[in-house]
Protein backbone atom coordinates (compact mmCIF):
# COMPACT_ATOMS: atom_id res chain seq x y z
CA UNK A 1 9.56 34.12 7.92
CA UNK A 2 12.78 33.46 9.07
CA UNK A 3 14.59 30.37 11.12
CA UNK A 4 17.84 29.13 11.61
CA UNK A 5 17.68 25.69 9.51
CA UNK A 6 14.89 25.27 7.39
CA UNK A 7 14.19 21.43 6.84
CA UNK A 8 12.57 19.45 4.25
CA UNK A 9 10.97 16.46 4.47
CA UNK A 10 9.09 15.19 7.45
CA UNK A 11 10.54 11.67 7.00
CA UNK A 12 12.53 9.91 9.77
CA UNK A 13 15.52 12.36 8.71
CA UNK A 14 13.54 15.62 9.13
CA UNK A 15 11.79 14.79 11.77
CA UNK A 16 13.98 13.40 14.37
CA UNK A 17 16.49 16.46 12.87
CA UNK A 18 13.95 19.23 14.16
CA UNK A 19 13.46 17.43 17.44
CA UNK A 20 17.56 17.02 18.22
CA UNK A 21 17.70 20.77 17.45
CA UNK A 22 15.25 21.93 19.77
CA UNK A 23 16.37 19.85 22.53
CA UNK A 24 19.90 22.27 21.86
CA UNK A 25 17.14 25.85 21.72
CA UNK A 26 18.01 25.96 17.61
CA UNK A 27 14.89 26.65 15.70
CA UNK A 28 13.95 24.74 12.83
CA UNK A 29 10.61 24.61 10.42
CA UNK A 30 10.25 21.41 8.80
CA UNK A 31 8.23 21.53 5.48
CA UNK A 32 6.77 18.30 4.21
CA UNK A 33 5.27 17.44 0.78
CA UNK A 34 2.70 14.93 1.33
CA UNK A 35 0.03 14.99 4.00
CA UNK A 36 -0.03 13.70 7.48
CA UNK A 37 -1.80 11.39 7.51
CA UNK A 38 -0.35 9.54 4.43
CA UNK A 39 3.59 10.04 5.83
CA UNK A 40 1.91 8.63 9.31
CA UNK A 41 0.73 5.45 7.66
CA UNK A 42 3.26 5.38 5.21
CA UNK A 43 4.89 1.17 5.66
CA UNK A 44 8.32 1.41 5.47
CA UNK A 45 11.77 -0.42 7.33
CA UNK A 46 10.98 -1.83 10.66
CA UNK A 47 14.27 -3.10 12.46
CA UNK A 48 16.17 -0.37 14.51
CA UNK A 49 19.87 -0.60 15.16
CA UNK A 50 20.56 -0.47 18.97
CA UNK A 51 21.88 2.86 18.53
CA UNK A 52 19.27 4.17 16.71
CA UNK A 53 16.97 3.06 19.77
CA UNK A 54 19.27 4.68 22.32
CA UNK A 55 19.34 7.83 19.64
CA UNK A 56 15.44 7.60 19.70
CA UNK A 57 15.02 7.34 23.47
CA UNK A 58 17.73 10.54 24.34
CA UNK A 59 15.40 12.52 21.95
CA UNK A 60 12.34 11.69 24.04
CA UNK A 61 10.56 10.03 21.82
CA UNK A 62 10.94 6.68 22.60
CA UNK A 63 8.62 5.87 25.43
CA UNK A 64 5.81 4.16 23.35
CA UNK A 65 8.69 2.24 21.02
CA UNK A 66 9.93 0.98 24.17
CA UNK A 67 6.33 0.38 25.93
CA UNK A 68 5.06 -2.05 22.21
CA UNK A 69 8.41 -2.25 20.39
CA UNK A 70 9.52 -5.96 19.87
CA UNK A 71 13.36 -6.32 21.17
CA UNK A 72 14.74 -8.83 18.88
CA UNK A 73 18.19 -10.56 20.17
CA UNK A 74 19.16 -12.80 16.77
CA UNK A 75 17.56 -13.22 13.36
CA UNK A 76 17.50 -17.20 11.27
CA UNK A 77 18.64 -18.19 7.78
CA UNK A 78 16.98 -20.61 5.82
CA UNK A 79 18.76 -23.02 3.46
CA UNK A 80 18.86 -26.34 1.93
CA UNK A 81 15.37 -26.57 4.11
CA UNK A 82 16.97 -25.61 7.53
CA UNK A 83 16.75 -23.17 9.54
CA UNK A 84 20.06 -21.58 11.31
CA UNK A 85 20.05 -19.11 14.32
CA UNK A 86 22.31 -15.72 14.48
CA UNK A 87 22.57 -15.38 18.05
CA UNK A 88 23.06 -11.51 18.45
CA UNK A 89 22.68 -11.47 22.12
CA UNK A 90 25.65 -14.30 22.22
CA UNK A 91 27.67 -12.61 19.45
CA UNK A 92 27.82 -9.01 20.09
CA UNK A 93 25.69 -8.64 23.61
CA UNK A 94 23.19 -6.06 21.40
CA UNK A 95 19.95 -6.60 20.09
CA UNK A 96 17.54 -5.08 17.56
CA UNK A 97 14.03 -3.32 17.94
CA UNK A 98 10.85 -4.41 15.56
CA UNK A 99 9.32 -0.63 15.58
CA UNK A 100 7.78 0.27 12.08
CA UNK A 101 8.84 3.52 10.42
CA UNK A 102 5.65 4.80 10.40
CA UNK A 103 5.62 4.59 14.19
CA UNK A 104 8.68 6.42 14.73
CA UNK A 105 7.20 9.12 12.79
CA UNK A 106 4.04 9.08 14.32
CA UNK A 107 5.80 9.63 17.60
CA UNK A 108 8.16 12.42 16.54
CA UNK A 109 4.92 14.51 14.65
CA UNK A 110 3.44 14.13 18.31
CA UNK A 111 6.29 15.61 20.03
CA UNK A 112 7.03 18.22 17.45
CA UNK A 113 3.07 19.44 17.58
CA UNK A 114 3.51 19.35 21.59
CA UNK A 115 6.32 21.47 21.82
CA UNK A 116 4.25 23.90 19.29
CA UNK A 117 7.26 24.10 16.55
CA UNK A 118 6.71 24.86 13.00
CA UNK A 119 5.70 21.91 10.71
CA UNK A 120 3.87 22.30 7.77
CA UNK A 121 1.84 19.53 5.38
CA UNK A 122 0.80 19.25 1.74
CA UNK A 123 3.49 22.53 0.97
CA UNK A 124 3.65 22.75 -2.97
CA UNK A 125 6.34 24.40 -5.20
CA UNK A 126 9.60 23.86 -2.75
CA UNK A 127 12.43 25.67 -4.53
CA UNK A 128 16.15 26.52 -3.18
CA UNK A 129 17.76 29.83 -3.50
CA UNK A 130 21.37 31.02 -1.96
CA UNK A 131 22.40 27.65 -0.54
CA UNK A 132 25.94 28.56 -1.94
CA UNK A 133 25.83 32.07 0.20
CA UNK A 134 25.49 32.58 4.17
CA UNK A 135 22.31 33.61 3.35
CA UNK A 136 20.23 29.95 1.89
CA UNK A 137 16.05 30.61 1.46
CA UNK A 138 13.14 28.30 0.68
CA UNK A 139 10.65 29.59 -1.47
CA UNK A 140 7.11 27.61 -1.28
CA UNK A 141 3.26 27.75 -1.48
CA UNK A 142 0.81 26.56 1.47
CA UNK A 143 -3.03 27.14 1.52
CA UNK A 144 -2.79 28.79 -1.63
CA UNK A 145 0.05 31.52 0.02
CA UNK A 146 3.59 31.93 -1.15
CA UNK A 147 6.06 32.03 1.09
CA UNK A 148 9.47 32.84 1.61
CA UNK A 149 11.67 31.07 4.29
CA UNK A 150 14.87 32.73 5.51
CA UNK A 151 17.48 30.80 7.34
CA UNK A 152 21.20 29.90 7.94
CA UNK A 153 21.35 26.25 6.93
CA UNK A 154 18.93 23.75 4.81
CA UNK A 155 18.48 20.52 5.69
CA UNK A 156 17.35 18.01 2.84
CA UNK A 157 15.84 15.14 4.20
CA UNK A 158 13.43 14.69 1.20
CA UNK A 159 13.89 11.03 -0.25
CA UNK A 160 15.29 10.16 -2.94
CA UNK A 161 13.04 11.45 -5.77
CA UNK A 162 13.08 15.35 -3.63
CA UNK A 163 13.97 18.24 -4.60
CA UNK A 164 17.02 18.91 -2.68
CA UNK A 165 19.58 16.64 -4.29
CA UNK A 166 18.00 17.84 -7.72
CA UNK A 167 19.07 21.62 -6.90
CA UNK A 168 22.64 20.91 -6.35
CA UNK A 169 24.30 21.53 -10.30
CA UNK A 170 24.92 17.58 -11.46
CA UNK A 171 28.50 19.12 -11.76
CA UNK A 172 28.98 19.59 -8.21
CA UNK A 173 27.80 15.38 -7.48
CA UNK A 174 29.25 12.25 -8.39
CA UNK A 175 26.60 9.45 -8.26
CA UNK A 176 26.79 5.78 -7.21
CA UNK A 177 24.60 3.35 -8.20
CA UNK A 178 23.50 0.07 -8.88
CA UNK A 179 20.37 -1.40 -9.81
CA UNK A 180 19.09 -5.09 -8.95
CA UNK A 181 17.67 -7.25 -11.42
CA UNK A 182 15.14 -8.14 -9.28
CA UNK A 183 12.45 -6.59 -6.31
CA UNK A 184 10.37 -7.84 -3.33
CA UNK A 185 6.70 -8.07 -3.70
CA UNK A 186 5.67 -7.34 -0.01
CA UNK A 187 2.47 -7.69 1.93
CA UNK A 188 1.22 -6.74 5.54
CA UNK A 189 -1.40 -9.26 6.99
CA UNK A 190 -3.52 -9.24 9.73
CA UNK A 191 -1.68 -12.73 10.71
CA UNK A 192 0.38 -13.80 13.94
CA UNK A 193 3.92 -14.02 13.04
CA UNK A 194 4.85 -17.84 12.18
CA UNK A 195 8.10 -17.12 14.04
CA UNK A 196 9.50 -15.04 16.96
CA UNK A 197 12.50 -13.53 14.78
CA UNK A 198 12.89 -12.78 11.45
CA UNK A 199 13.54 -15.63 8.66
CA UNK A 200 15.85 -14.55 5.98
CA UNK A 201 15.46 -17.95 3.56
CA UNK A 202 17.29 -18.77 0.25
CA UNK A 203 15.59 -20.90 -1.75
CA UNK A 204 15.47 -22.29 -4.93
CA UNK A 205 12.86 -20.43 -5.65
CA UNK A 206 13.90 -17.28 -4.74
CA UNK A 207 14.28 -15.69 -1.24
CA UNK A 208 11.76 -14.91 1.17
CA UNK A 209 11.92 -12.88 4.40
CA UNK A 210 9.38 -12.89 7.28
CA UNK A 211 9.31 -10.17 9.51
CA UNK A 212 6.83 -8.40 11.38
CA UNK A 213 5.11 -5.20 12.83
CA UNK A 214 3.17 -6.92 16.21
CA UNK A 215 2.36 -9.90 17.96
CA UNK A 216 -0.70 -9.85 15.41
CA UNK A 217 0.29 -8.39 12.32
CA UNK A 218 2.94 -10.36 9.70
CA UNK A 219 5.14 -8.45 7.04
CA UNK A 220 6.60 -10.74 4.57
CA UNK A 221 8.52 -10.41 1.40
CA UNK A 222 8.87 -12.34 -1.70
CA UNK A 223 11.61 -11.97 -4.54
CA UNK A 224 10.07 -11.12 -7.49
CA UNK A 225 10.44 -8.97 -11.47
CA UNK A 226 10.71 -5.39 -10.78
CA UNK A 227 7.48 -5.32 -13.44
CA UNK A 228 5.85 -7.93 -11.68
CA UNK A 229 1.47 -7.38 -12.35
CA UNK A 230 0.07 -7.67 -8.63
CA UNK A 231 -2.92 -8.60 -10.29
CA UNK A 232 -1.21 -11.64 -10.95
CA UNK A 233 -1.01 -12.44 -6.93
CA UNK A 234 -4.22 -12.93 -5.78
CA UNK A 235 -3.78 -13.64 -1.77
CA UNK A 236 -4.10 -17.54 -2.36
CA UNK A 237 -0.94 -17.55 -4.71
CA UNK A 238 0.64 -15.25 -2.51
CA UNK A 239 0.02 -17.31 0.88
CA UNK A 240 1.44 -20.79 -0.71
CA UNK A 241 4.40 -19.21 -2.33
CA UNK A 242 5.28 -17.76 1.28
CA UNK A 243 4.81 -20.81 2.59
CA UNK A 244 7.00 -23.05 0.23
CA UNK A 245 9.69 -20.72 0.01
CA UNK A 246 10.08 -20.54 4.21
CA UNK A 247 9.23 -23.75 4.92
CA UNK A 248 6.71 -23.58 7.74
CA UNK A 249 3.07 -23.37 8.05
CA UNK A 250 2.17 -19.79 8.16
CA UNK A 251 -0.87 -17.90 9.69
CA UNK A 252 -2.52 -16.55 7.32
CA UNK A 253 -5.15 -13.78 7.29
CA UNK A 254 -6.91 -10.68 5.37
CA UNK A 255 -3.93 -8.82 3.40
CA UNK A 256 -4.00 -4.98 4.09
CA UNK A 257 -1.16 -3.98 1.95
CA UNK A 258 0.19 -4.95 -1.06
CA UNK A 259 3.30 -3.44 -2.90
CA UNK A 260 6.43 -4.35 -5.46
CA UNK A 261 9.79 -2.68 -4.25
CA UNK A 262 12.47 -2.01 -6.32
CA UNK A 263 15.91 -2.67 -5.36
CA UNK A 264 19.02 -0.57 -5.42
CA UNK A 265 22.20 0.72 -4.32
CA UNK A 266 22.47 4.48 -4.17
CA UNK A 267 25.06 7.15 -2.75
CA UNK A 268 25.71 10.21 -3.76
CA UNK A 269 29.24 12.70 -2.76
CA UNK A 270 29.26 14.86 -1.34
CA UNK A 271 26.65 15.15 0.63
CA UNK A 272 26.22 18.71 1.33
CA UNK A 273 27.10 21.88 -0.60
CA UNK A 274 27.44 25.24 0.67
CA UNK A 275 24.85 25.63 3.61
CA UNK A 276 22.70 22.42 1.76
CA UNK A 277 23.06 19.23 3.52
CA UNK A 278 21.62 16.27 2.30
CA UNK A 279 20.00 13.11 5.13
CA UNK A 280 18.72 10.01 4.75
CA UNK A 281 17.08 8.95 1.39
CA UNK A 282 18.20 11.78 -0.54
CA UNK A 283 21.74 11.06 -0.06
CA UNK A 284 21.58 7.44 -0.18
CA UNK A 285 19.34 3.75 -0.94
CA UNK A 286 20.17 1.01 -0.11
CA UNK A 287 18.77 -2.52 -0.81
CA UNK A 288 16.46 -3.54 2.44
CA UNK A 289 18.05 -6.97 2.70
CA UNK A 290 20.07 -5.55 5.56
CA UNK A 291 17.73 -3.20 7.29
CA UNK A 292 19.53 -0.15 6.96
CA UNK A 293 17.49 2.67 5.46
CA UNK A 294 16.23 4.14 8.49
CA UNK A 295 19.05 3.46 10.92
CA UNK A 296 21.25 5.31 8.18
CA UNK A 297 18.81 8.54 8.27
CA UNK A 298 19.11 8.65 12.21
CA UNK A 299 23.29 7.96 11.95
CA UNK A 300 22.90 10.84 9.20
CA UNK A 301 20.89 13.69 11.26
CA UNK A 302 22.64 12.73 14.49
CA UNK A 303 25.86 13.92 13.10
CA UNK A 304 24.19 16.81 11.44
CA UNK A 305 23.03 17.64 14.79
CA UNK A 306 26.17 17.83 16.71
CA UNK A 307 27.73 19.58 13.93
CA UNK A 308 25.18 22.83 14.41
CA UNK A 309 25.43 22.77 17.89
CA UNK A 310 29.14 23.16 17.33
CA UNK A 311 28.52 25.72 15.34
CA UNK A 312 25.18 27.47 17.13
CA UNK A 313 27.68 27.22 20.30
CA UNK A 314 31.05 27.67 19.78
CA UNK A 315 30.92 29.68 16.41
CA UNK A 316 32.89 26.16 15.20
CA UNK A 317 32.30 25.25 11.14
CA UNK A 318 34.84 22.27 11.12
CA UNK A 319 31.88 19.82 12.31
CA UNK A 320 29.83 20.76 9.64
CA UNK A 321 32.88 21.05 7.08
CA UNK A 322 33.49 17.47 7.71
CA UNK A 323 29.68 16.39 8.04
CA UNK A 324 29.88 14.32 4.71
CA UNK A 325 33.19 12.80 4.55
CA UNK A 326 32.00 11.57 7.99
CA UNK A 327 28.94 10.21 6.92
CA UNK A 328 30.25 8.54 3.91
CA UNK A 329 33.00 6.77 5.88
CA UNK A 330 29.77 4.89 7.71
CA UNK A 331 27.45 4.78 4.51
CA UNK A 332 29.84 2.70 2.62
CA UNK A 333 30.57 -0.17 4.99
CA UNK A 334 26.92 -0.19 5.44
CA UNK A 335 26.46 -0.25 1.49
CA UNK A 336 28.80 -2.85 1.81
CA UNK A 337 27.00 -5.10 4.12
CA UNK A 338 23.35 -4.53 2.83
CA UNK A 339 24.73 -5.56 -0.99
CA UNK A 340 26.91 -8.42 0.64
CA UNK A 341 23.47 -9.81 2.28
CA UNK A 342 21.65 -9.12 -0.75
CA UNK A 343 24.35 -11.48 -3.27
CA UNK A 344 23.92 -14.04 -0.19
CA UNK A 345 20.06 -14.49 -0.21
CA UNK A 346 18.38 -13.55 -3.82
CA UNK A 347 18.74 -15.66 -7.13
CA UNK A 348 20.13 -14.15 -9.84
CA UNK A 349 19.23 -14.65 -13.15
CA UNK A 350 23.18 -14.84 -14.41
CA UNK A 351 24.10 -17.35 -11.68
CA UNK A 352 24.63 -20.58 -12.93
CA UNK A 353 24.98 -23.98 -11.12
CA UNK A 354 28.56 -23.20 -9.89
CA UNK A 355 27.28 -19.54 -8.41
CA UNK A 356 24.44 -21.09 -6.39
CA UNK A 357 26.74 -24.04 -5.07
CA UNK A 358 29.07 -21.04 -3.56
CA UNK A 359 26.15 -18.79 -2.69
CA UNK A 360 25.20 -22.08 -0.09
CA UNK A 361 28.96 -22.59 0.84
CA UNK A 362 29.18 -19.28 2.11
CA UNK A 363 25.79 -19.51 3.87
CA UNK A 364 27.40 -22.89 5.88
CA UNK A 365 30.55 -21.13 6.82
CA UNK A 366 28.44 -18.58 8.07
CA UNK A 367 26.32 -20.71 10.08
CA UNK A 368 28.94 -23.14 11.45
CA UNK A 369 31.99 -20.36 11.98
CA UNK A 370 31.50 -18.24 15.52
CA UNK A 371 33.26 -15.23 13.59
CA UNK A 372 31.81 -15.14 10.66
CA UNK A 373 28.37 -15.63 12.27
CA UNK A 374 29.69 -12.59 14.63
CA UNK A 375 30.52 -10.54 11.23
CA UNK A 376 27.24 -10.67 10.24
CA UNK A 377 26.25 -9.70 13.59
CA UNK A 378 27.85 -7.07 14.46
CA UNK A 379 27.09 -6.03 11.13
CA UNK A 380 23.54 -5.89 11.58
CA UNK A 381 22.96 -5.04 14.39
CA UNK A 382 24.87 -1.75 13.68
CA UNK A 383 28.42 -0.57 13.41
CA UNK A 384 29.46 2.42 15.85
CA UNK A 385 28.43 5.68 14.83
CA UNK A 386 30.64 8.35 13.10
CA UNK A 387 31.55 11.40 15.36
């Protein structure tokens, strides 16, 4: 089989990749690990950047995010048991969308199968060849068949733990990383949000973070050990820690999920090698305090985009010769801001009485200063894309 970029991973990266490229008439085949159903249910990040809606919406696939989506014009912060308004609306005239990762994927698997392009589930045994030549392949088994995929370009949109990253020599990469002594023990409920925007809350027992998915359905987050036993949190203990850590009387109702995330900070450079480029999670992680893993993904393959079309064209390679220093330029403010947000909100087991006294000064300038209030802001809800 042949195509002109073979991708892999049908993650937000992969996905909204394939559909970009055949709104330009270049053929893709995105191959994807897991099966659908599990990648369609799959609860992941659920704020989107403004840009990432208006990204979203040109690719056609944002009628039902805009039809059940929850526009969100400011977030709150929580301290010394008040709560303080970020007015983004006021600040930077943008807003934010509540639309759950899973949903955005659901929506581009649905246009993808509509418009009868290649996507393939539960493929087995992915490995690179020639990504160093003009002539890249994809070797891989589905049903039982091996394969062979010829193309001009791969695309790894794989995560984090894929294969793509892993098949560029170690040499060739210099990682960035940093780990958190700490992780968020996260639950959806079948519960009415307690408030209308999300509450980020410091508190001396750790931070908390309400969020949600629908007018009916609550995600929240607790700080906890990256080793924590969720045996340990039976829904009771679960329901009154939320509570005392945010400070208001929360809905509660039957837990459907139930997970411990670990926290890091994660970039590698460069991100692309030969005719390899790496999107999304297999480039980069960073801690969800700031709400960025998704929005980065969609920054990522709409700059990947362009760059083929360039090349598909106009027989231009300086798009796609620049593709990761112009990626990277973005990625590291927004590593910047998602670790800065991160310090501001968690407890950390080295602070001592001095560090939490500034941690709360900070969090009162923020609250009481118009431009640091707009930093944060603008900040979140998404700096202007690389080009």
């Amino acid at each position: 089989m042949r195509t002109q970029v073979a991708i892999i991973g049908a993650g937000p990266a992969g996905l909204l990749l394939a559909q970009l490229l055949h709104q330009r008439g270049i053929e893709s085949v995105v191959l994807e690990a897991r099966a659908r159903d599990y990648i369609e249910n799959r609860v992941r990040a659920g704020v989107l950047e403004h840009q990432s809606v208006d990204i979203l919406r040109a690719a056609g696939v944002g009628e039902r995010m805009m039809r059940e989506g929850l526009p969100h014009e400011g977030i709150v912060l929580r301290f010394k048991g008040r709560n303080h308004r970020i007015d983004f609306a006021d600040l930077t005239g943008k807003a934010v969308m509540i639309y759950g990762q899973q949903e955005v994927v659901k929506d581009l698997i649905a246009a993808r199968l509509a418009a009868q392009q290649p996507l393939y589930f539960n493929v087995e045994d992915v490995a690179l060849s020639h990504f160093d030549t003009d002539h890249p392949s994809v070797r891989y088994r589905v049903d039982g068949r091996e394969q062979t995929l010829e193309c001009d370009f791969i695309a790894g949109c794989d995560g984090f733990h894929g294969v793509c990253r892993q098949s560029i020599p170690p040499r060739d990469l210099r990682v960035y990383e940093r780990i958190y002594p700490f992780a968020w023990l996260g639950i959806l409920a079948e519960a009415p949000p307690a408030s209308q925007e999300l509450v980020y809350a410091n508190d001396d027992r750790g931070f908390a973070l309400l969020s949600m998915r629908s007018p009916t359905v609550s995600r929240l987050y607790l700080q906890c050990q990256p080793e924590e036993d969720l045996n340990q949190w039976p829904d009771e203990r679960l329901w009154s820690e939320l509570q005392s850590r945010l400070g208001s009387q929360l809905a509660t109702g039957p837990v459907l999920q139930k997970s411990v995330t670990p926290m890091r900070s994660f970039v590698t450079e460069p991100m692309s090698t030969g005719r390899l480029f790496l999107a999304g999670d297999a480039a980069h992680i960073v801690p969800p305090t700031g709400a960025k893993g998704m929005n980065l993904a969609i920054a990522d393959v709409q700059v990947l985009s362009n760059a083929l079309e360039s090349f598909y064209r106009a027989s231009r390679s300086e798009a796609l010769r620049a593709y990761s220093a112009t990626c990277l330029e973005r990625i590291w403010k927004v590593q910047r801001f998602s670790w800065w947000m991160t310090a501001l909100l968690h407890r950390f087991d080295t602070d001592n009485a001095f560090d939490k006294r500034r941690q709360l000064a900070e969090l009162e300038y923020i609250v009481s200063s118009r431009a640091a209030a707009q930093t944060l802001a603008e900040n979140y809800v998404g700096l202007p894309l690389s080009h």
